[in-house]
Protein backbone atom coordinates (compact mmCIF):
# COMPACT_ATOMS: atom_id res chain seq x y z
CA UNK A 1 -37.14 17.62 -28.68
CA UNK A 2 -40.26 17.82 -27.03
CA UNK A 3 -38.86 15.67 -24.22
CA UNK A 4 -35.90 18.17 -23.44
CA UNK A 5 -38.13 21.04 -23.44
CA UNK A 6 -40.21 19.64 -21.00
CA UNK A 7 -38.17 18.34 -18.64
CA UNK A 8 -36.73 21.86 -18.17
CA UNK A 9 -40.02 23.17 -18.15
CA UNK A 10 -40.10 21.02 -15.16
CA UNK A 11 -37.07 21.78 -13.65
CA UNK A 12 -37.10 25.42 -13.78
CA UNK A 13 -40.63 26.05 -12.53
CA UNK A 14 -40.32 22.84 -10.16
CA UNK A 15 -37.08 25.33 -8.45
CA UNK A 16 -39.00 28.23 -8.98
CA UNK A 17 -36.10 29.70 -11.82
CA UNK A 18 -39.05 30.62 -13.53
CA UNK A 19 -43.01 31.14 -13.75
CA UNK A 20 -45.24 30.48 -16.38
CA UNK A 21 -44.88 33.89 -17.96
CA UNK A 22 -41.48 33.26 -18.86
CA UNK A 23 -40.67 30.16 -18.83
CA UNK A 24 -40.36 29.50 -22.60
CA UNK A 25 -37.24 32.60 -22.31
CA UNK A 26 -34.97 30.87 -19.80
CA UNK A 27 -35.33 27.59 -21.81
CA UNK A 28 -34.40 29.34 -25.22
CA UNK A 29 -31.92 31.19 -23.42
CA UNK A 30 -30.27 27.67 -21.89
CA UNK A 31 -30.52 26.34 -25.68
CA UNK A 32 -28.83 29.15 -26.79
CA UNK A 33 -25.55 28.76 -24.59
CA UNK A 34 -22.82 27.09 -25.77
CA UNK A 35 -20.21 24.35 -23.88
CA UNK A 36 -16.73 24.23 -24.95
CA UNK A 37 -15.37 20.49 -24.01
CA UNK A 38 -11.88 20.24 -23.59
CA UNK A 39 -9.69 17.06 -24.20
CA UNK A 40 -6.43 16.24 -22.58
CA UNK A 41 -3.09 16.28 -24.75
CA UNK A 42 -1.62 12.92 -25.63
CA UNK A 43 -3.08 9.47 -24.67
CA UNK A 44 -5.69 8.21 -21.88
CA UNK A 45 -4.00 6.00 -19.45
CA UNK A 46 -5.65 3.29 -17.58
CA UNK A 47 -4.35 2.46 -14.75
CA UNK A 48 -7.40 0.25 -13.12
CA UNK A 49 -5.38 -3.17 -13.77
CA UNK A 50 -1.77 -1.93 -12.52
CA UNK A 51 -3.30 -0.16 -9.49
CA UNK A 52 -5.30 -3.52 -8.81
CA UNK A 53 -1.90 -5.60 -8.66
CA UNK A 54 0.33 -2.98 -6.84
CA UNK A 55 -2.39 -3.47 -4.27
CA UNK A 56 -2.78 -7.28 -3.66
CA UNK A 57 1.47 -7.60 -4.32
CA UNK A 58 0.88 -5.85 -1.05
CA UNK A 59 -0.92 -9.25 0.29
CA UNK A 60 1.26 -11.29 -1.30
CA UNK A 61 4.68 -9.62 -0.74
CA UNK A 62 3.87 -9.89 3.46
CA UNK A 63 2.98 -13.56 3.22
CA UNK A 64 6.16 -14.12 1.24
CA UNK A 65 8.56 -12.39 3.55
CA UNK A 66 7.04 -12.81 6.48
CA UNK A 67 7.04 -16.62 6.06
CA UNK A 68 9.98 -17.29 4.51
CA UNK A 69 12.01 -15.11 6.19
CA UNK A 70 10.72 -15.14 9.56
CA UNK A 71 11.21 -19.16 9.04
CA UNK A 72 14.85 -18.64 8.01
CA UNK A 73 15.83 -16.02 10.99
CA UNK A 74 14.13 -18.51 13.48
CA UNK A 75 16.44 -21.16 12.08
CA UNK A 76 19.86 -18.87 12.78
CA UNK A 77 18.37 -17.91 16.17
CA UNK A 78 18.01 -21.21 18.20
CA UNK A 79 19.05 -21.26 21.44
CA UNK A 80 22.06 -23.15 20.22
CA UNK A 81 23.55 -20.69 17.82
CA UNK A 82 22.62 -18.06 20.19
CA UNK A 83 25.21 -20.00 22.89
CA UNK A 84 27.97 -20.24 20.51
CA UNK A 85 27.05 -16.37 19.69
CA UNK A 86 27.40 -15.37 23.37
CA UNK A 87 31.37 -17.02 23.35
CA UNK A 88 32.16 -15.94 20.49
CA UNK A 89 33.83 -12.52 18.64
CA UNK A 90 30.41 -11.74 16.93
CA UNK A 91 28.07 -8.86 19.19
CA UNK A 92 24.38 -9.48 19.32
CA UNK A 93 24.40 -6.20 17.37
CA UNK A 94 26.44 -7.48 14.77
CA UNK A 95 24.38 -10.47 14.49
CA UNK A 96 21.50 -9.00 14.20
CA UNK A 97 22.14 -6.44 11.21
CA UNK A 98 23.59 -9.42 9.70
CA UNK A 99 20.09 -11.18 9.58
CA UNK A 100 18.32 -8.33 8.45
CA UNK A 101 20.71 -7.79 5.40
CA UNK A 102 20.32 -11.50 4.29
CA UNK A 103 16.15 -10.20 4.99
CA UNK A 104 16.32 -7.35 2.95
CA UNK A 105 18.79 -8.93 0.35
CA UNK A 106 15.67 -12.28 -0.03
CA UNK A 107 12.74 -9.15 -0.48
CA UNK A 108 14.44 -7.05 -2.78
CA UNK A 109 14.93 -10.04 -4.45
CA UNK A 110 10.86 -11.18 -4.50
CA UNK A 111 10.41 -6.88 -5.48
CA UNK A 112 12.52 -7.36 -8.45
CA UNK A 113 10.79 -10.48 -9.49
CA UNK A 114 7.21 -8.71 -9.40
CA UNK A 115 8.23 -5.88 -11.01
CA UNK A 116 9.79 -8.06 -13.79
CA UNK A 117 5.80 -9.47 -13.40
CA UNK A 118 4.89 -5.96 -13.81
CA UNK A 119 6.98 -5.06 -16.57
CA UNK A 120 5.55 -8.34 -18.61
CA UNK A 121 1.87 -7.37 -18.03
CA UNK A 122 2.18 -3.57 -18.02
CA UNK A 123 5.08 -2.89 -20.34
CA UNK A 124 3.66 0.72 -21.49
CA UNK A 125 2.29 1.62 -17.96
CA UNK A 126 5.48 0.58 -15.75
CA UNK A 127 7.64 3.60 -16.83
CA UNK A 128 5.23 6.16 -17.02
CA UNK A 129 5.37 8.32 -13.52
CA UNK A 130 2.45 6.19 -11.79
CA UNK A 131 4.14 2.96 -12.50
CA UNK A 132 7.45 4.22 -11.16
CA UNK A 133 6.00 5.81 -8.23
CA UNK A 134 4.07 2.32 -7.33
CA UNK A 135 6.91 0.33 -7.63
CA UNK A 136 9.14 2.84 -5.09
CA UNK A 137 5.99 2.73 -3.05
CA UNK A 138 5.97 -1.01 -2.62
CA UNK A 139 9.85 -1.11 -2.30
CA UNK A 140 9.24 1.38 0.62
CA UNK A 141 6.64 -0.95 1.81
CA UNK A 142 8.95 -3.66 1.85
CA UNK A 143 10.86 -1.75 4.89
CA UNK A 144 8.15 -2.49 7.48
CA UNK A 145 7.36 -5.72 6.24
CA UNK A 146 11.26 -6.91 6.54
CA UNK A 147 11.27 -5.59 10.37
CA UNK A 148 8.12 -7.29 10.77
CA UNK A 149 9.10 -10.69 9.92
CA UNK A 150 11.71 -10.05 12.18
CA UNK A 151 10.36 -9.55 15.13
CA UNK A 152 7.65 -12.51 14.77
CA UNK A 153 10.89 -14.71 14.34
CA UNK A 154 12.35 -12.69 18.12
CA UNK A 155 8.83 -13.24 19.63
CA UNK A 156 8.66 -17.25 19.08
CA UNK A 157 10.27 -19.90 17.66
CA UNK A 158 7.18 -22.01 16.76
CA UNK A 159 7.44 -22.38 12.56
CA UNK A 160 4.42 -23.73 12.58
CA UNK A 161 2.93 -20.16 14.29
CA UNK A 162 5.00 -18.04 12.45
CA UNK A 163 3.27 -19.88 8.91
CA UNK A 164 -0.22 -19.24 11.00
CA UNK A 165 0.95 -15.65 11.95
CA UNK A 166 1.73 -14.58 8.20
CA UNK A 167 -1.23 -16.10 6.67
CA UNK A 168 -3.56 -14.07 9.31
CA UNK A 169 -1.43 -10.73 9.53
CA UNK A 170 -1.41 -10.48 5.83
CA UNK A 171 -4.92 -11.70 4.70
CA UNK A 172 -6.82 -10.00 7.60
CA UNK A 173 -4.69 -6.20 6.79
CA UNK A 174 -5.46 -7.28 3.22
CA UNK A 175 -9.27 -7.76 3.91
CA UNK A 176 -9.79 -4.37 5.85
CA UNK A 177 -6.77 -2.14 4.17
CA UNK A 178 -8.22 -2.29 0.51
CA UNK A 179 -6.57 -4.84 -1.61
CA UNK A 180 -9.24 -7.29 -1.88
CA UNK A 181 -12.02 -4.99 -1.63
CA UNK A 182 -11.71 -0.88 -2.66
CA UNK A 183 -11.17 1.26 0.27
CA UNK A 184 -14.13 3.43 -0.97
CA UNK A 185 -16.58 0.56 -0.35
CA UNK A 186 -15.38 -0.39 3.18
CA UNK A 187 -16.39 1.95 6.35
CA UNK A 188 -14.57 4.72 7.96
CA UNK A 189 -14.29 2.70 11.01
CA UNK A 190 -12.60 -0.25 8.95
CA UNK A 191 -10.16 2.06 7.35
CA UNK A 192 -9.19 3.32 10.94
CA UNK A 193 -8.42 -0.15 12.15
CA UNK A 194 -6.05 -0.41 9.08
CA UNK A 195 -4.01 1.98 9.57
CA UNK A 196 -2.83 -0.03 12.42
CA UNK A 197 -0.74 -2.07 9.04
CA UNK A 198 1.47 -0.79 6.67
CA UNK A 199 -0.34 -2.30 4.18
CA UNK A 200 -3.29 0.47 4.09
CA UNK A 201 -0.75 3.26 3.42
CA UNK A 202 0.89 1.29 0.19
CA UNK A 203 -2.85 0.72 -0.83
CA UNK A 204 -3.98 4.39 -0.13
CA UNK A 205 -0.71 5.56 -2.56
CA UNK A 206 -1.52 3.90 -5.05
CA UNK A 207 -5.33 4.85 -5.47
CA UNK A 208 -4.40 8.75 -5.73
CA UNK A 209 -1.97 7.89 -8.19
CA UNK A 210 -4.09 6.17 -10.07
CA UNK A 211 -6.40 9.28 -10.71
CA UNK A 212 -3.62 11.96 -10.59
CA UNK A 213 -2.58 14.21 -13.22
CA UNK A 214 -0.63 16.47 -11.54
CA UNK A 215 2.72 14.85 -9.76
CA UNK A 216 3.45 18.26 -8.48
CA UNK A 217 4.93 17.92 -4.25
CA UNK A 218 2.41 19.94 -3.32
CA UNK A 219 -0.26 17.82 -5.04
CA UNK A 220 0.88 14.23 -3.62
CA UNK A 221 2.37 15.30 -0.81
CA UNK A 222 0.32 12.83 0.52
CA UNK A 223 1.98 9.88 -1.41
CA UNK A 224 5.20 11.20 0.48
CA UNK A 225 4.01 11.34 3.91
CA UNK A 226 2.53 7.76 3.50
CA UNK A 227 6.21 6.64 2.73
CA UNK A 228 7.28 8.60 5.41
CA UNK A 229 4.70 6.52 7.87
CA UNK A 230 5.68 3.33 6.38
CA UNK A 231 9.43 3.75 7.23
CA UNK A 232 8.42 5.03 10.64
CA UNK A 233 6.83 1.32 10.99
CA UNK A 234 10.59 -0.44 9.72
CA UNK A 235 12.08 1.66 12.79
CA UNK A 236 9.41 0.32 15.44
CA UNK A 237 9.54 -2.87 14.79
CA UNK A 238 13.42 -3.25 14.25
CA UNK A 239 13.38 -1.27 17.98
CA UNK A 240 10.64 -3.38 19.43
CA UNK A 241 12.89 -6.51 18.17
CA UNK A 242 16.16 -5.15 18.96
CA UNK A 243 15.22 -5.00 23.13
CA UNK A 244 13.49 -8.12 23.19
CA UNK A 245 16.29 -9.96 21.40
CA UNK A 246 18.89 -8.05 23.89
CA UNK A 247 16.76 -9.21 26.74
CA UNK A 248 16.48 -13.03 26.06
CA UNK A 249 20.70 -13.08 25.43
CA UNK A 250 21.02 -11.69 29.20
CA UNK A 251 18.49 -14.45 29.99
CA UNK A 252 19.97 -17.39 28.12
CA UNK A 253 23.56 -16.33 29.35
């Protein structure tokens, strides 16, 4: 077409690829070349809509726990129960883990439920390697979140803040992490603050595997250092929670 021809015309003698003189022999030679396109094997996968709920379950997984559970703990750590704790056989130690078994126990619960969600809406993505990676990286994600909840229940006993607490914690990180609007479309400086929250690390594993083919270590090594980062968050907080419960028993007793 007349068209083509002369808008490489203009691009070759516009980059200076060619003069005047010959021109007409670089675009007959470009005509001339062929392109082998090659397909992938097998069926195209979307994974836009799965990838879009992994990432707000991360929203709505920390409201979830963190309210309900940080309510219950509060209720089994009153200054009461902590009195009859300090006379009796139970160690704060022992009480402790015991709360944050009956946590985990309620969230793996709330995990099994979504991905029973998951399995409804995305019954031929959930089992392919993507879907089973995102659902072990929001079980991993549940780790921090658990510890979390926990140590907003140490820090006060207000159930009114702790409701106040989740809603903020969970809808701000959701806001600047990615699951409300795509981390490519929010600032560098944003996505630094972020990483402040578990929740950016869940959110950044599931966008690569979204858009990876290869599953190799070496290729999403990434995806394993992010759950890596998100357990190291569990251990802070259950530390961070652990000394300040130990220090208001000495003070109580």
């Amino acid at each position: 077409k007349l068209e083509n021809y002369l808008s490489l015309a203009y691009t070759y003698l516009n980059n200076n690829l060619a003069d005047l003189n010959n021109v007409s022999e670089k675009i007959a030679e470009t005509a001339s070349n062929e392109t082998n396109v090659f397909f992938p094997e097998g069926e195209i996968k979307d994974f836009r809509f799965i990838t879009v709920y992994f990432n707000t379950l991360g929203y709505v997984i920390a409201v979830l726990i963190i309210t309900i559970t940080g309510l219950v703990i509060t209720s089994f750590t009153t200054f009461e129960i902590r009195r009859r704790n300090i006379i009796s056989k139970v160690s704060n130690n022992k009480f402790n883990l015991s709360l944050v078994s009956g946590t985990i126990v309620t969230s793996l619960i709330f995990v099994l439920l979504f991905g029973f969600l998951a399995f409804i809406l995305f019954k031929e993505l959930i089992f392919t390697k993507v879907g089973l990676l995102m659902l072990l990286n929001v079980l991993v994600y549940t780790i921090p979140i658990i510890t979390l909840s926990y140590l907003i229940s140490i820090l006060t006993k207000n159930k009114m803040l702790i409701s106040g607490l989740a809603t903020v914690i969970s809808l701000g990180a959701a806001f600047i992490s990615g699951a409300f609007i795509p981390q490519n479309l929010l600032s560098q400086s944003v996505l630094n603050i972020s990483k402040v929250f578990p929740m950016y690390f869940l959110i950044e594993n599931n966008e690569l595997l979204a858009v990876t083919n290869n599953f190799s270590f070496s290729n999403i090594s990434s995806y394993y250092i992010n759950l890596m980062i998100m357990i190291g968050f569990g251990i802070i907080y259950i530390l961070i929670a652990l000394i300040i419960s130990r220090r208001k028993i000495k003070s109580e007793s």
